[in-house]
Protein backbone atom coordinates (compact mmCIF):
# COMPACT_ATOMS: atom_id res chain seq x y z
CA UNK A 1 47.18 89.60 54.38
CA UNK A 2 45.10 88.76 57.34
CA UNK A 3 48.42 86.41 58.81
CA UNK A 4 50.30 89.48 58.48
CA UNK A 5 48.01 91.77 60.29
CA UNK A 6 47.37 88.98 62.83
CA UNK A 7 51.11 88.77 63.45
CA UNK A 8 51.37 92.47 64.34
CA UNK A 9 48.66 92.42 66.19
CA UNK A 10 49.38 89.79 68.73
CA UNK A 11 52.53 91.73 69.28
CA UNK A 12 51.12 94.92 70.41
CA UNK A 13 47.90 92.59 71.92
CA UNK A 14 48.60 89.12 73.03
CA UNK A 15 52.63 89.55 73.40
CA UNK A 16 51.97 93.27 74.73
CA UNK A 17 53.94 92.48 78.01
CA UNK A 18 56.28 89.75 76.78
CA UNK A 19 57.20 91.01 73.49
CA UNK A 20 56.23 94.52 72.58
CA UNK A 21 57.04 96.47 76.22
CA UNK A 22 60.78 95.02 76.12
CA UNK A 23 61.08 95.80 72.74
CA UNK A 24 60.29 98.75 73.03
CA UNK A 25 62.40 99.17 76.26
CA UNK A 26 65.34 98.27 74.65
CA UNK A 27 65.09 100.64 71.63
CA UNK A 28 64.81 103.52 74.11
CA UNK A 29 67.26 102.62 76.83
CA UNK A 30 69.91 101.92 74.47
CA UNK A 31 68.92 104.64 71.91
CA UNK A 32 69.02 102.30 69.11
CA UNK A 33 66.74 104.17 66.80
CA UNK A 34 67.31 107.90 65.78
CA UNK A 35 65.46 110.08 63.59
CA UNK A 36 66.62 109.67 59.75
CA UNK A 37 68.17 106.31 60.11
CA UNK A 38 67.75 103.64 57.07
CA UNK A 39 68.20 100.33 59.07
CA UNK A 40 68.74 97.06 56.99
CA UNK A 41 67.14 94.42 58.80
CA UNK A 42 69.00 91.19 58.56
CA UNK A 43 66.62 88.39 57.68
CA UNK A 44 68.02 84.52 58.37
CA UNK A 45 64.21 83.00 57.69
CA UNK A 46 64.13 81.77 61.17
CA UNK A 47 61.88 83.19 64.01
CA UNK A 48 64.06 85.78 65.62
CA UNK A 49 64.54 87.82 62.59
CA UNK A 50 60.87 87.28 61.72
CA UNK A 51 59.22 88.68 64.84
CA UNK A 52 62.39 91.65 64.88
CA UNK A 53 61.37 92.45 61.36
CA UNK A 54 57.42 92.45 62.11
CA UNK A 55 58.35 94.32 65.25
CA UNK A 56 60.05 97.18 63.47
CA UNK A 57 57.71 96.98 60.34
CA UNK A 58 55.09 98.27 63.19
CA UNK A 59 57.23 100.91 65.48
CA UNK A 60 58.03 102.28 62.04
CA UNK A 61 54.50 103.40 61.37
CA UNK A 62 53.74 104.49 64.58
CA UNK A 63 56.98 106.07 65.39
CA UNK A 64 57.20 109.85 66.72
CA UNK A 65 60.18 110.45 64.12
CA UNK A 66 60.71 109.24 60.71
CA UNK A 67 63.49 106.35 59.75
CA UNK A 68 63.38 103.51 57.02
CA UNK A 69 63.85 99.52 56.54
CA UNK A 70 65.42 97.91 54.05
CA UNK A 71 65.04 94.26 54.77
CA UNK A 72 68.17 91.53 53.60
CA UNK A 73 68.33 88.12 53.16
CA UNK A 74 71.92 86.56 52.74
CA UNK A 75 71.77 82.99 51.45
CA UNK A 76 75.46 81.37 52.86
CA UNK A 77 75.06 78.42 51.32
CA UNK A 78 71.62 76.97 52.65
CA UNK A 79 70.01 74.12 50.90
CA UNK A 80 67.59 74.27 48.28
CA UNK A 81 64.85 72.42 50.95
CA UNK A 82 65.92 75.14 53.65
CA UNK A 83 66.38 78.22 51.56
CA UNK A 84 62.20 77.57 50.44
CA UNK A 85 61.39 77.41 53.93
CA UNK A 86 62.89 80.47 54.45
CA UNK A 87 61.19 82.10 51.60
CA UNK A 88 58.38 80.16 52.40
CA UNK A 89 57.78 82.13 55.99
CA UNK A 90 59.08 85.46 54.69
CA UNK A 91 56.21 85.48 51.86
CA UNK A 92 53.77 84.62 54.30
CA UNK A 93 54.35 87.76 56.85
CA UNK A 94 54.49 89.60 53.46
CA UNK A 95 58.24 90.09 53.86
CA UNK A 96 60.09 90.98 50.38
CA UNK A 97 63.78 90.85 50.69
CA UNK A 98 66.61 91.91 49.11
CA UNK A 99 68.20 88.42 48.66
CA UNK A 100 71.93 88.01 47.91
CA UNK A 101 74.20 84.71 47.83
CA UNK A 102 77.53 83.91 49.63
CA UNK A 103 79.59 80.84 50.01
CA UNK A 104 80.20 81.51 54.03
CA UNK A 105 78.93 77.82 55.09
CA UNK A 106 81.11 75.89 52.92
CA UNK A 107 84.24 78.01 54.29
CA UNK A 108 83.47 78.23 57.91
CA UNK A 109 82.61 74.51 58.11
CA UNK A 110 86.32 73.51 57.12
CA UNK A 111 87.75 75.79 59.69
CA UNK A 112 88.71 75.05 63.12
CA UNK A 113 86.54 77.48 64.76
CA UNK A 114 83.52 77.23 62.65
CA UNK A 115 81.08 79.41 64.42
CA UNK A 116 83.00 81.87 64.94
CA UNK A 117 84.22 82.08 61.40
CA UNK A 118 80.61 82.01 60.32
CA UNK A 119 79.53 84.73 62.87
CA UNK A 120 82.23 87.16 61.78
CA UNK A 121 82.12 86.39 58.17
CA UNK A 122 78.37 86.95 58.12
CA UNK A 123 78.65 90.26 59.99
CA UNK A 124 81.02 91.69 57.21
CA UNK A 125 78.86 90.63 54.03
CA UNK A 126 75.22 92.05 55.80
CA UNK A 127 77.68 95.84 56.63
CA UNK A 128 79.05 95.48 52.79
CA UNK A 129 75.50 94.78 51.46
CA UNK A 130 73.57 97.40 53.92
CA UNK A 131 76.17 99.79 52.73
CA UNK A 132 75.18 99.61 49.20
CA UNK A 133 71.33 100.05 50.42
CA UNK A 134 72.12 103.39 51.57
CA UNK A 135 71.33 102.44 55.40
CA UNK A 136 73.44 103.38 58.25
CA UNK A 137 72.69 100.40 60.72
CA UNK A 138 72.05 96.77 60.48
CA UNK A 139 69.94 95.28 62.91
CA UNK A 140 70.01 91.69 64.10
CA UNK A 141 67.62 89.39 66.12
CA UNK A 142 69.42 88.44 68.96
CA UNK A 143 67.38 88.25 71.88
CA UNK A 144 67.87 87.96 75.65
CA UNK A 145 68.79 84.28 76.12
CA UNK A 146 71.69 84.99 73.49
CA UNK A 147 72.79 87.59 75.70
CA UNK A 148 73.15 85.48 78.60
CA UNK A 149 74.06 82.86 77.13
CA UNK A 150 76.92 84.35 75.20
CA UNK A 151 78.01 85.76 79.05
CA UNK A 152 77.97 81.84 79.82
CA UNK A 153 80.11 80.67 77.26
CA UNK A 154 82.97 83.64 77.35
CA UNK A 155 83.69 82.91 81.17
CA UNK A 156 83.08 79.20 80.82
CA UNK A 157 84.92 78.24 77.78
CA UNK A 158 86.66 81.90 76.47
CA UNK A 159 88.03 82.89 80.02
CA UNK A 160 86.71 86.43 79.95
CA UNK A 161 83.47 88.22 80.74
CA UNK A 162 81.87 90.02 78.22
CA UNK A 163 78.41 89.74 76.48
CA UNK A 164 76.74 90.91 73.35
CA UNK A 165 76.08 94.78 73.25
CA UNK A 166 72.92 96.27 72.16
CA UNK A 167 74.41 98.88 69.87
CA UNK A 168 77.84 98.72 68.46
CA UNK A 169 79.90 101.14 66.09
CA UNK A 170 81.63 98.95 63.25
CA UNK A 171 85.39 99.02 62.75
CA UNK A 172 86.02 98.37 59.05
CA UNK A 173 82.66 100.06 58.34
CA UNK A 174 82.93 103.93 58.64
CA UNK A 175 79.54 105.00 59.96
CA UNK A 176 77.69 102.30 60.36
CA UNK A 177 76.46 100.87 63.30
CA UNK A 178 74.92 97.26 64.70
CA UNK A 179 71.49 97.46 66.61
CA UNK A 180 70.16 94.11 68.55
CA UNK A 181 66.23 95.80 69.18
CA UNK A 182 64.87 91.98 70.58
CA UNK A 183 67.84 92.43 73.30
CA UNK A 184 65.33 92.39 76.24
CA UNK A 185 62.95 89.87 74.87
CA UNK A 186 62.69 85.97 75.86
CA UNK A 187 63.41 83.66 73.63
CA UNK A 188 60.41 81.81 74.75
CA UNK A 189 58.17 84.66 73.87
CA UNK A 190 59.29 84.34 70.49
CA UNK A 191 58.67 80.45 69.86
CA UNK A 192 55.27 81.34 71.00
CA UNK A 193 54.00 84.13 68.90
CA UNK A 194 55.23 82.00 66.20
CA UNK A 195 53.49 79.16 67.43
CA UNK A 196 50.96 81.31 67.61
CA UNK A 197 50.87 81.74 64.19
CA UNK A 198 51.27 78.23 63.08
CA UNK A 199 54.81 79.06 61.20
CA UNK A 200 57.21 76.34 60.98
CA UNK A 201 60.68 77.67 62.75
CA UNK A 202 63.80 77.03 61.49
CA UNK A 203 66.89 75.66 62.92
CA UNK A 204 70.43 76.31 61.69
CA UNK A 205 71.15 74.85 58.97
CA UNK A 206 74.76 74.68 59.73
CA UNK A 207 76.14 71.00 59.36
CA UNK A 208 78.72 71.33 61.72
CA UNK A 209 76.00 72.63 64.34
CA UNK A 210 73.85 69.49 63.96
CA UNK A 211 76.73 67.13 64.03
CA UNK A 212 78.00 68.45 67.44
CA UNK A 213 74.52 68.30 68.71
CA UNK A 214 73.86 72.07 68.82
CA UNK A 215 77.42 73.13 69.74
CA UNK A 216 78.51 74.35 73.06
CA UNK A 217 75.37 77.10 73.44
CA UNK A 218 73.20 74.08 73.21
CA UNK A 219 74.77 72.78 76.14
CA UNK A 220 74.19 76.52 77.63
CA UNK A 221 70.84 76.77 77.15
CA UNK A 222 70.19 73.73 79.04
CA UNK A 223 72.04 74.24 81.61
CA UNK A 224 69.64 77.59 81.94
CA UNK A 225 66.65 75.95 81.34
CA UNK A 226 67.44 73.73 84.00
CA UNK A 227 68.88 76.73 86.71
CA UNK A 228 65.61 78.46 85.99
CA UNK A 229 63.51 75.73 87.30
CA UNK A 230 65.03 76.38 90.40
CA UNK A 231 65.61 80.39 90.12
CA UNK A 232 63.26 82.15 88.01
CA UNK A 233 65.48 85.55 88.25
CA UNK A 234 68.61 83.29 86.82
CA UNK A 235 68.22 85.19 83.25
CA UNK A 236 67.37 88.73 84.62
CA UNK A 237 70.77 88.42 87.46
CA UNK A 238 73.19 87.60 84.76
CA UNK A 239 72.47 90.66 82.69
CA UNK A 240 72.17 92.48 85.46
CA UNK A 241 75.83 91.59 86.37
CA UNK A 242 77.04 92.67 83.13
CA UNK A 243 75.84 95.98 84.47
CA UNK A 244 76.90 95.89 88.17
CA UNK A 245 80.87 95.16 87.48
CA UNK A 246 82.38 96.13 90.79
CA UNK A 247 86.03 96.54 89.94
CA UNK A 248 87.16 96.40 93.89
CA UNK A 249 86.11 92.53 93.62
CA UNK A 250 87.97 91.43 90.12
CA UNK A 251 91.22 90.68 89.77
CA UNK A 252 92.18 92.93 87.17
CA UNK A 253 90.34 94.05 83.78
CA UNK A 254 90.89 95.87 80.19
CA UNK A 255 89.60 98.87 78.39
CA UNK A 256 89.23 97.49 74.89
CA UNK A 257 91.52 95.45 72.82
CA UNK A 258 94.46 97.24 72.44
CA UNK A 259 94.94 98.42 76.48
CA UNK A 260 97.12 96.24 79.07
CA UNK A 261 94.91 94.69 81.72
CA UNK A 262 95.32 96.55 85.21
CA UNK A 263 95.07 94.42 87.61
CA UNK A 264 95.14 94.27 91.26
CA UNK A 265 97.29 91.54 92.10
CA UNK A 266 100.39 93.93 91.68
C-alpha cells in the first residue's frame, strides 16, 4: 500500500513538471477524456502502461467530471518467466487486471512484417475485449519519443510522413475510440519514476525484436539520443512539424486512405 501511494505521489510531487503537467496537457489539448467515458486501460506489464495506469488511477479521483477504468491485460503469448514479472509489478502498484490470453506472438513472429502484424493484431483483440467491458475507449501508453520516433521511421523507411495521433476513432469498432494520455511525456521521465520506485522494467518480449537487436526503432532512438546531445529541442521540433505542415513547400499530399494525392508537380 505505501508503494502504491508513493507512486502517485511522486507523480503529482517529484515528476510534477516532467510527468504530471504534460499529462495533463495532453488530456486537455486533445480532449481525450469526456464526462461518462469507461476507458479500458491497456496494461503490457512494462513501465509505460504502469505509470499511464497510475496516472489515470489519480486524475480519476480528482477529476471535475465523472468517467471509469477498467484495466486489461492481454497475454500474446509471453513466457511463463515474463508473464510473472508482469504480474509481479502490476500486484505491487495494486493493479488488478482483467487478464485474457491470445496466440498473437506465435503468429506475428512467422510473418514477414512482424511488428506490424503484432501492432495491428493487438489493437483489434484490446477494442474486442474493451467492448465486452462496456467502455468506449482504450487507452495506450505511448509516450512522446514513440511519437517522434514513429515520424522517423515512416519518412525514413515507409516513405511518408505521418505520426501517431493522440485520439483516434476505430474503423471496425463502431464507437469506440483510441486515447494515447502519456503523448507529451518523455520517455526518460518514465524510466525514472520507475527507477524511482525500484520496479524492474520490462522489455519486449518479442523474439523477433531481440534477435534483430531492437528492430529498426532501436536504431531510431539512438540516432535521437545522439541528435539531442547536440540539439536539446530535436524531440520538441519534430512534433512540432507534424503540426506546422506547410503545403506550399511539399510536393504533393493525401486526405486519408482512400483520396488521390494532389500534388504540385502537375
Amino acid at each position: 500500500m505505501e508503494l502504491i501511494k508513493q507512486a502517485e505521489r511522486s507523480i503529482s510531487k517529484t515528476y510534477r513538471k516532467t510527468i504530471w503537467k504534460p499529462f495533463i496537457g495532453a488530456i486537455q489539448r486533445f480532449n481525450l477524456i469526456e464526462e461518462g467515458d469507461s476507458i479500458a486501460v491497456c496494461l503490457s506489464g512494462g513501465k509505460d502502461s504502469l505509470l499511464l495506469t497510475c496516472a489515470l488511477r489519480m486524475l480519476m479521483r480528482y477529476s471535475d467530471f465523472p468517467f471509469s477504468l477498467s484495466y486489461i491485460f492481454m497475454n500474446p503469448g509471453y513466457s511463463y518467466e515474463y508473464l510473472a514479472a508482469c504480474e509481479y509489478n502490476m500486484k505491487e502498484l495494486g493493479i488488478n487486471p482483467h487478464i485474457f490470453n491470445t496466440d498473437i506472438l506465435r503468429i506475428a513472429e512467422n510473418n514477414p512484417s512482424p511488428c506490424h502484424v503484432c501492432s495491428s493484431m493487438r489493437r483489434g483483440y484490446l477494442y474486442k475485449e474493451a467492448q465486452k467491458l462496456g467502455c468506449n475507449k482504450i487507452a495506450l501508453g505511448h509516450h512522446l519519443d514513440d511519437v517522434c520516433e514513429t515520424v522517423l521511421l515512416s519518412m525514413l523507411y515507409s516513405g511518408e510522413f505521418r505520426t501517431m495521433m493522440p485520439k483516434l476513432n476505430s474503423i471496425n469498432y463502431a464507437g469506440m475510440q483510441l486515447i494515447r494520455p502519456l503523448y507529451l511525456v518523455r520517455e526518460r521521465s518514465i524510466i525514472n519514476w520507475l527507477n524511482k520506485l525500484s520496479i524492474a522494467s520490462i522489455s519486449c518480449s518479442c523474439s523477433f525484436t531481440k534477435k534483430d537487436g531492437g528492430g529498426k526503432r532501436q536504431e531510431i532512438k539512438k540516432l535521437l539520443t545522439n541528435l539531442e546531445k547536440q540539439n536539446p529541442n530535436i524531440i520538441n521540433n519534430i512534433l512540432s512539424s507534424t503540426q506546422d505542415v506547410n503545403l506550399q513547400t511539399i510536393l504533393s499530399y493525401k486526405k486519408g486512405a482512400d483520396f488521390s494525392a494532389e500534388s504540385y508537380l502537375d
